[in-house]
PDB file of N, CA and C in Angstrom:
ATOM      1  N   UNK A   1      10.644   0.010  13.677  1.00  0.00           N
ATOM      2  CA  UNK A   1       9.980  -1.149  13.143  1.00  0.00           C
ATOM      3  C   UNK A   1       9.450  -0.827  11.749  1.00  0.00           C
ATOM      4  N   UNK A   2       9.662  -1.243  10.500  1.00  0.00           N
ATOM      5  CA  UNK A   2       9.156  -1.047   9.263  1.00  0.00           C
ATOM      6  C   UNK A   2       7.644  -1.451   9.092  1.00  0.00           C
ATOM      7  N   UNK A   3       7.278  -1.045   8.388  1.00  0.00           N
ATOM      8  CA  UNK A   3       6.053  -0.890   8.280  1.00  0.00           C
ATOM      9  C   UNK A   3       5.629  -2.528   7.512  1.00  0.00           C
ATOM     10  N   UNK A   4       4.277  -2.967   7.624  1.00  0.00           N
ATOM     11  CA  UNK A   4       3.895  -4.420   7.709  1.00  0.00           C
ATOM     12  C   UNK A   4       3.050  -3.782   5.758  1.00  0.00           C
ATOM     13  N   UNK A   5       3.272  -4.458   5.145  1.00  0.00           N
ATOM     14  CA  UNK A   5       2.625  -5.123   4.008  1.00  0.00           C
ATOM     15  C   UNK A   5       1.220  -5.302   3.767  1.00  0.00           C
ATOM     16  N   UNK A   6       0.488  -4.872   2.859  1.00  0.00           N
ATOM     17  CA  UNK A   6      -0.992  -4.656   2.805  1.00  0.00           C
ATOM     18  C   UNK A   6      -1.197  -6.678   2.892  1.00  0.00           C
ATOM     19  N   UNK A   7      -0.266  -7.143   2.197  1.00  0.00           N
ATOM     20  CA  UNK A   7      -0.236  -8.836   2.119  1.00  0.00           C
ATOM     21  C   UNK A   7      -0.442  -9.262   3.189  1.00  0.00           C
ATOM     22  N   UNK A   8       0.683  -9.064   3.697  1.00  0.00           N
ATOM     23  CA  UNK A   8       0.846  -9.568   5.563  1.00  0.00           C
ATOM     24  C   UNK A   8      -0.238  -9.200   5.895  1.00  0.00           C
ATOM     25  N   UNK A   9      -1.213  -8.336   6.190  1.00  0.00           N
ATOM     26  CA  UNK A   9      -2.167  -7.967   7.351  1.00  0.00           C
ATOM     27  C   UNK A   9      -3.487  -8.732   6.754  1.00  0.00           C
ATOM     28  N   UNK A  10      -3.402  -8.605   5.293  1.00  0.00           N
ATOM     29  CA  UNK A  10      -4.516  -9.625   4.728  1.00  0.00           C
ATOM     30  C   UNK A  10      -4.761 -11.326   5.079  1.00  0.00           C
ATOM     31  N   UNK A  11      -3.338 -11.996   5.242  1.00  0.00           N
ATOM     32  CA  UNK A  11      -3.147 -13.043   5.888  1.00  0.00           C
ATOM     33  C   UNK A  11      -3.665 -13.075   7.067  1.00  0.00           C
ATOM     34  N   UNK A  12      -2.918 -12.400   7.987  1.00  0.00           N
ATOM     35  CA  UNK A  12      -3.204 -12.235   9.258  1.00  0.00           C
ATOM     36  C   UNK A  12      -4.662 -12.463  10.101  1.00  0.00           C
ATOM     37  N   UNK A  13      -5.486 -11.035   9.127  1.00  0.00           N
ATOM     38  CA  UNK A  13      -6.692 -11.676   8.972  1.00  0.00           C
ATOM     39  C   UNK A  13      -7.497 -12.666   8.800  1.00  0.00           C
ATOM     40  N   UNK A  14      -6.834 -13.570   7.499  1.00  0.00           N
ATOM     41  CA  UNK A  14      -8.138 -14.546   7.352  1.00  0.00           C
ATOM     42  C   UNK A  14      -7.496 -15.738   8.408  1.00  0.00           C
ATOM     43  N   UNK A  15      -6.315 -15.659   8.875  1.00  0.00           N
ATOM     44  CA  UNK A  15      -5.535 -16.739   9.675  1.00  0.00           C
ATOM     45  C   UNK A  15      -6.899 -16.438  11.346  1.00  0.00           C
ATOM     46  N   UNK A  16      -6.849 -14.898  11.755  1.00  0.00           N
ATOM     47  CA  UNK A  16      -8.098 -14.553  12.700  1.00  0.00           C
ATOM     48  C   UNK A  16      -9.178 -15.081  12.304  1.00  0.00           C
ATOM     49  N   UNK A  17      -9.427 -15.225  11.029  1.00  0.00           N
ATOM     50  CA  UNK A  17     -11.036 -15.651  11.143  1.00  0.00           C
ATOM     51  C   UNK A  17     -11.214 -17.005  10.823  1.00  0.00           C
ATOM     52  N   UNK A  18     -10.068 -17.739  10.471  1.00  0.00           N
ATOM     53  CA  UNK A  18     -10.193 -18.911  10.298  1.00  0.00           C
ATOM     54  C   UNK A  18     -10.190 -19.918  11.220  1.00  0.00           C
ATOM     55  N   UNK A  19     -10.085 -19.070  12.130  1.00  0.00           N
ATOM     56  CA  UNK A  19      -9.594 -19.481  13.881  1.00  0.00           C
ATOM     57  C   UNK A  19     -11.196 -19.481  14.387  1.00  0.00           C
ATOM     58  N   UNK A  20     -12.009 -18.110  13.929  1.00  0.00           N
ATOM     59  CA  UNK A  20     -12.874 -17.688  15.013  1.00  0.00           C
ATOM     60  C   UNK A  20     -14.018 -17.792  13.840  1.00  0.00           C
ATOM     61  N   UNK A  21     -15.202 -18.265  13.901  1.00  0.00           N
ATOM     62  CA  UNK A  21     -16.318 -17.929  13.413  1.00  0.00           C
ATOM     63  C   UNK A  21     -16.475 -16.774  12.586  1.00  0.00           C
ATOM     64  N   UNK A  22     -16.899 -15.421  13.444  1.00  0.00           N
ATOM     65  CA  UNK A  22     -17.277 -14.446  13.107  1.00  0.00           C
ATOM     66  C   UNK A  22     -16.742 -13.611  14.287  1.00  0.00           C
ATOM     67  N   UNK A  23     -16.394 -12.132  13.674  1.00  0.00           N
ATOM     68  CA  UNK A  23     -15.740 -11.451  14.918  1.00  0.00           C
ATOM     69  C   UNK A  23     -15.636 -10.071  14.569  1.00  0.00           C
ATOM     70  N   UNK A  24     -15.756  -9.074  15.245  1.00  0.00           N
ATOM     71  CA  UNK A  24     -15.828  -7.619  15.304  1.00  0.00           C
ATOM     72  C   UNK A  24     -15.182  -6.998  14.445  1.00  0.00           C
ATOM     73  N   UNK A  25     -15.663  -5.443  13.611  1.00  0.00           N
ATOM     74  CA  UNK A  25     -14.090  -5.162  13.634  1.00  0.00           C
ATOM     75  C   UNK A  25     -13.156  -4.781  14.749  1.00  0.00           C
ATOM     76  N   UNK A  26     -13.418  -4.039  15.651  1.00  0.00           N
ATOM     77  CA  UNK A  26     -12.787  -4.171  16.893  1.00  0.00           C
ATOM     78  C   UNK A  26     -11.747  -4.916  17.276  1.00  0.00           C
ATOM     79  N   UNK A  27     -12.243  -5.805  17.309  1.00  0.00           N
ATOM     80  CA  UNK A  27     -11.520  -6.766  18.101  1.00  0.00           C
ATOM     81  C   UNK A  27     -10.826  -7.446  17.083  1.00  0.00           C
ATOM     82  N   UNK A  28     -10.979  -7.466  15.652  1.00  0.00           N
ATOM     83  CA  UNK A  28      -9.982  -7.534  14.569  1.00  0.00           C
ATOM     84  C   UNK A  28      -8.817  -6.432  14.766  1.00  0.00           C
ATOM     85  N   UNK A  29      -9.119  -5.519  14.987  1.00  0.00           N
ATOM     86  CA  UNK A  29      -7.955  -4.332  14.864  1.00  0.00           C
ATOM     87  C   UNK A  29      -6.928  -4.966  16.061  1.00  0.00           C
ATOM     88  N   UNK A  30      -7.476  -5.304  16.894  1.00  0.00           N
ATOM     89  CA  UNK A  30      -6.585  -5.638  18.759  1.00  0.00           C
ATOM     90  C   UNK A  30      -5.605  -6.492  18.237  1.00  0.00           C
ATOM     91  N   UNK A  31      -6.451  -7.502  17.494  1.00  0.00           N
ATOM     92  CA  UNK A  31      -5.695  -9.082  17.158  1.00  0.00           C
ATOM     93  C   UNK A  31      -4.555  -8.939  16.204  1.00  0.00           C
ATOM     94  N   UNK A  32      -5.073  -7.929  15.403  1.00  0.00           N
ATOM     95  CA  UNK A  32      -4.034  -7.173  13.423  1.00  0.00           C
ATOM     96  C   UNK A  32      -2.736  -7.269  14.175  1.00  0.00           C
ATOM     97  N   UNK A  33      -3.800  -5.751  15.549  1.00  0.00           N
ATOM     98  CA  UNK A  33      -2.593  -4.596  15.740  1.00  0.00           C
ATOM     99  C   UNK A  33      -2.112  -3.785  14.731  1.00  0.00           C
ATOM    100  N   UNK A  34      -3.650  -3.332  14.236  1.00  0.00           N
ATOM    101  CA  UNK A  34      -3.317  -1.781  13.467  1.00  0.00           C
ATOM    102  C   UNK A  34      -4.802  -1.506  13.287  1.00  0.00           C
ATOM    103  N   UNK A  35      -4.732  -0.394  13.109  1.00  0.00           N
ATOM    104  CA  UNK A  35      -5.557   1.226  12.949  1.00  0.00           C
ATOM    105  C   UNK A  35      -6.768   0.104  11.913  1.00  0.00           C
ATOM    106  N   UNK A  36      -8.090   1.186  12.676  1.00  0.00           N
ATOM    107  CA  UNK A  36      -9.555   0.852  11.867  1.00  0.00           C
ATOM    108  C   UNK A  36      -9.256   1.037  10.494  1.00  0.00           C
ATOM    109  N   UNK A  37      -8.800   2.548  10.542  1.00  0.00           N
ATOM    110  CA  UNK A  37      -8.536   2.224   8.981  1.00  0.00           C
ATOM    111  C   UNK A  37      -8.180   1.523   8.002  1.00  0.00           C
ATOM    112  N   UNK A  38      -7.041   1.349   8.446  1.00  0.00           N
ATOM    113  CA  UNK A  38      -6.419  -0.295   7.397  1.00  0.00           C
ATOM    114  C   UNK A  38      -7.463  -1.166   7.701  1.00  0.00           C
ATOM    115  N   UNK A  39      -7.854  -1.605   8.832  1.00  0.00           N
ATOM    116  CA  UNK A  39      -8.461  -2.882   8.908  1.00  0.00           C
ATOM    117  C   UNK A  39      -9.658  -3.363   7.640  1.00  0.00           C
ATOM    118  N   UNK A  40     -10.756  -1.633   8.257  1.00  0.00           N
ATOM    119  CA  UNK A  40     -11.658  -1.378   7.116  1.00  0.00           C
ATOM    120  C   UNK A  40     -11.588  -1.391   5.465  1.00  0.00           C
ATOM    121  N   UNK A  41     -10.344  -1.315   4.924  1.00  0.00           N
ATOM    122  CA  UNK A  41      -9.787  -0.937   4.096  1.00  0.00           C
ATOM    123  C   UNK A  41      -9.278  -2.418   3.520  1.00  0.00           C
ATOM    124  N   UNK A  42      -8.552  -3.157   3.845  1.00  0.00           N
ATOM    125  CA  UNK A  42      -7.978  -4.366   3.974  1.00  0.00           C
ATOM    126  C   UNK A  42      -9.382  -5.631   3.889  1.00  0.00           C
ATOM    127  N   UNK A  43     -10.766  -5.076   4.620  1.00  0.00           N
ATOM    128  CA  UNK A  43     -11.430  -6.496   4.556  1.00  0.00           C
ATOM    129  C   UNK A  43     -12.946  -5.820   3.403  1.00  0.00           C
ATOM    130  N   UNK A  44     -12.649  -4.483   2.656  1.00  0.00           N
ATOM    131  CA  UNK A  44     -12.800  -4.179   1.735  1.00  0.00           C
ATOM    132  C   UNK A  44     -12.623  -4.370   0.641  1.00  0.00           C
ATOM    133  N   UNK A  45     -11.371  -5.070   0.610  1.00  0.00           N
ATOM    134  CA  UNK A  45     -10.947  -5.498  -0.664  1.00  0.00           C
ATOM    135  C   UNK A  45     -11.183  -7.168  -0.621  1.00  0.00           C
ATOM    136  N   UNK A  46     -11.049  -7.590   0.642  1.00  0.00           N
ATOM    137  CA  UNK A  46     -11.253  -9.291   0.877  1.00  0.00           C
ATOM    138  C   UNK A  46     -13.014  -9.805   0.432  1.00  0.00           C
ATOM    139  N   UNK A  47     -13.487  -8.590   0.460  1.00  0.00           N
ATOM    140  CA  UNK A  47     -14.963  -9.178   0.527  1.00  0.00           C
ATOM    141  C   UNK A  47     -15.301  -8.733  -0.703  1.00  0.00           C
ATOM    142  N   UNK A  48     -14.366  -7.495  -1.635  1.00  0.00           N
ATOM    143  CA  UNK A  48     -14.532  -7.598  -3.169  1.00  0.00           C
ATOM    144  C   UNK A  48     -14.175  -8.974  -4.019  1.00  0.00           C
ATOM    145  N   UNK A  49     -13.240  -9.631  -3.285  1.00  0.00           N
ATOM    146  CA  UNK A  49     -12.878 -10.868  -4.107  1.00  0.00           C
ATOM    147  C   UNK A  49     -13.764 -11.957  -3.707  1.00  0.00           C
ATOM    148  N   UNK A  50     -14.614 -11.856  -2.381  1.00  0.00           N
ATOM    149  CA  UNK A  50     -15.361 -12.765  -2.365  1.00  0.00           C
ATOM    150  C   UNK A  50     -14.993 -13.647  -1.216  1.00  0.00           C
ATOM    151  N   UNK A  51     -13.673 -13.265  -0.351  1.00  0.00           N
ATOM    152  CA  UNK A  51     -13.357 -14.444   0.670  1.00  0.00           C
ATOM    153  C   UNK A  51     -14.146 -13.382   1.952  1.00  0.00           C
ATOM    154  N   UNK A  52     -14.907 -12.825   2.635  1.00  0.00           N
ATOM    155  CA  UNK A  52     -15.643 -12.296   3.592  1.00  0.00           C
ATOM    156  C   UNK A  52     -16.609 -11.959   3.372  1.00  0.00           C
ATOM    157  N   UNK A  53     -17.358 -11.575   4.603  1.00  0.00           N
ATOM    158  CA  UNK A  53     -18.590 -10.685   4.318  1.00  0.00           C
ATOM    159  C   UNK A  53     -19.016 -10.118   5.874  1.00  0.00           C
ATOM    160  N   UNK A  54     -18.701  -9.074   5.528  1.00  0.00           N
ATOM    161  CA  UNK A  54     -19.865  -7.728   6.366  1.00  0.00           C
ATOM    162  C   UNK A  54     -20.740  -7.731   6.646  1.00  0.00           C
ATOM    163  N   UNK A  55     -21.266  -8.270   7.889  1.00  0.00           N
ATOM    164  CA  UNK A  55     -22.400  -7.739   8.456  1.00  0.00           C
ATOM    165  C   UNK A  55     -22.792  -6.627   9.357  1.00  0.00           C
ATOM    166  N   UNK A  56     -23.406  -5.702   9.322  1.00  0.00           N
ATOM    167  CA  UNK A  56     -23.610  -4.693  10.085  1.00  0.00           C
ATOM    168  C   UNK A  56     -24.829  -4.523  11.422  1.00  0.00           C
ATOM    169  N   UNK A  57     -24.651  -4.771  12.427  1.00  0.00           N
ATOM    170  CA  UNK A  57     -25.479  -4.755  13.235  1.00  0.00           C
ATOM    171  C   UNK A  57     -26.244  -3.255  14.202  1.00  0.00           C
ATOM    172  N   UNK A  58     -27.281  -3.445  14.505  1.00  0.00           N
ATOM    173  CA  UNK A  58     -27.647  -2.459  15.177  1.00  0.00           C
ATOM    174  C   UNK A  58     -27.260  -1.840  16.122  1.00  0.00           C
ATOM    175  N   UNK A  59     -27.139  -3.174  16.592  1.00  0.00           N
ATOM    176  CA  UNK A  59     -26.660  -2.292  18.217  1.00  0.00           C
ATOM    177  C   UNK A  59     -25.986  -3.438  19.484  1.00  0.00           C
ATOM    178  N   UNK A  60     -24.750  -2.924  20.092  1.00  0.00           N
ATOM    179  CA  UNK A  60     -24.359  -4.285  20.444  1.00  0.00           C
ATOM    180  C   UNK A  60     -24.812  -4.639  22.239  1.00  0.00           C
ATOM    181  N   UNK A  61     -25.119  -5.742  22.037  1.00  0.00           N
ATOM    182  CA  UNK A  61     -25.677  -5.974  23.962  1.00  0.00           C
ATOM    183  C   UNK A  61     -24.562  -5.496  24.885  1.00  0.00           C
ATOM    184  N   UNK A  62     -23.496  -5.208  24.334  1.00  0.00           N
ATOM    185  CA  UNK A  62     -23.126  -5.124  25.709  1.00  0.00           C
ATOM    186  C   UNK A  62     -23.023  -3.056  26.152  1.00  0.00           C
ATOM    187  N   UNK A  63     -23.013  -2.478  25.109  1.00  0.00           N
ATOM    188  CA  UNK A  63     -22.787  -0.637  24.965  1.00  0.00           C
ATOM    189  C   UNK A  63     -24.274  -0.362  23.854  1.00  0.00           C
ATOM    190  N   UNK A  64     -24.731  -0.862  23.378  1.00  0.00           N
ATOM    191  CA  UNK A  64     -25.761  -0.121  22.826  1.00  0.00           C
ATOM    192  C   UNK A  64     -25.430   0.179  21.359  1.00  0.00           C
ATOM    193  N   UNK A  65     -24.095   0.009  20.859  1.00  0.00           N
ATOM    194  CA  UNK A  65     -24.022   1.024  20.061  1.00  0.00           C
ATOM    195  C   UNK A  65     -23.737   0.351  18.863  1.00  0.00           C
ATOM    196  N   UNK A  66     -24.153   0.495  17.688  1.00  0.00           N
ATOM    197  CA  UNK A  66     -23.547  -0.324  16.267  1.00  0.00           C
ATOM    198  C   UNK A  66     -22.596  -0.718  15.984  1.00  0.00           C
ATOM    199  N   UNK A  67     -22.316  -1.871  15.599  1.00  0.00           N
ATOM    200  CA  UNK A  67     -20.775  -2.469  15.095  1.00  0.00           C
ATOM    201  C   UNK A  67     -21.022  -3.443  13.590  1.00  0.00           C
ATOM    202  N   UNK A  68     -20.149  -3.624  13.113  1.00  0.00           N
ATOM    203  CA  UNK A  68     -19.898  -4.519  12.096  1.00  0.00           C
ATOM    204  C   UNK A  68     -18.848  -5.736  12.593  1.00  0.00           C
ATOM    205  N   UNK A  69     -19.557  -7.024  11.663  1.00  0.00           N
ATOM    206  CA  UNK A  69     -19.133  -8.129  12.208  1.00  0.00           C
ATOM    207  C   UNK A  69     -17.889  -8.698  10.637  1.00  0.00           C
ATOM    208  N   UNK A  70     -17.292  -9.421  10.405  1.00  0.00           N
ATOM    209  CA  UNK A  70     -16.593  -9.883   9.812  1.00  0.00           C
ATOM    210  C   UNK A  70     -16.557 -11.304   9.788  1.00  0.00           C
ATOM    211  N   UNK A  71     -17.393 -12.198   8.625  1.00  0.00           N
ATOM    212  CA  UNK A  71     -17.098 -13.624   8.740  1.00  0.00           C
ATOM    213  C   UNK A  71     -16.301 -13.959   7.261  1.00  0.00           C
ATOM    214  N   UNK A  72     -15.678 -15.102   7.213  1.00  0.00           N
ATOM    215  CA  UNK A  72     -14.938 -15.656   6.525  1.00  0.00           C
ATOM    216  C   UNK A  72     -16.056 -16.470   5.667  1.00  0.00           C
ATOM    217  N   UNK A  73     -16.008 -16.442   4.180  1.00  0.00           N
ATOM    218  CA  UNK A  73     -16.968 -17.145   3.583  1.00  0.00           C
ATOM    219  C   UNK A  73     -16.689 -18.609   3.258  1.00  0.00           C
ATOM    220  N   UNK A  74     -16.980 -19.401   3.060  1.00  0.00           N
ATOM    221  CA  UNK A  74     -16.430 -21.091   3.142  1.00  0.00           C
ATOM    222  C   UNK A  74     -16.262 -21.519   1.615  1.00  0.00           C
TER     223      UNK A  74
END
């Protein structure tokens, strides 16, 4: 399978969040179907241009443990 396009996965993305409110990275990576890294990397550059934004939370109800959220800016 050839490898997917920094383009393509950027789409992909805002097509996920345009769908969903606000949503994990986590559960962004499930939906991509690829590695934190890219993901992180990919909504790094989306939120330099101004179409996202990062929120970072403490701690999540259901494990305790910190996550970052991803919303689409309007």
């Amino acid at each position: 399978m050839p490898r997917r396009k920094a383009l393509d996965i950027k789409k992909e993305i805002i097509k996920i969040l345009k769908a969903s409110n606000e949503i994990s990275i986590q559960k962004l990576e499930r939906k991509v179907n690829t590695n934190h890294l890219t993901i992180r990397e990919q909504i790094k550059e989306l939120e330099y241009f101004g179409l996202v934004k990062t929120t970072k939370h403490d701690k999540s109800e259901a494990n305790g443990r910190p996550f970052t959220t991803v919303k689409l800016i309007k």
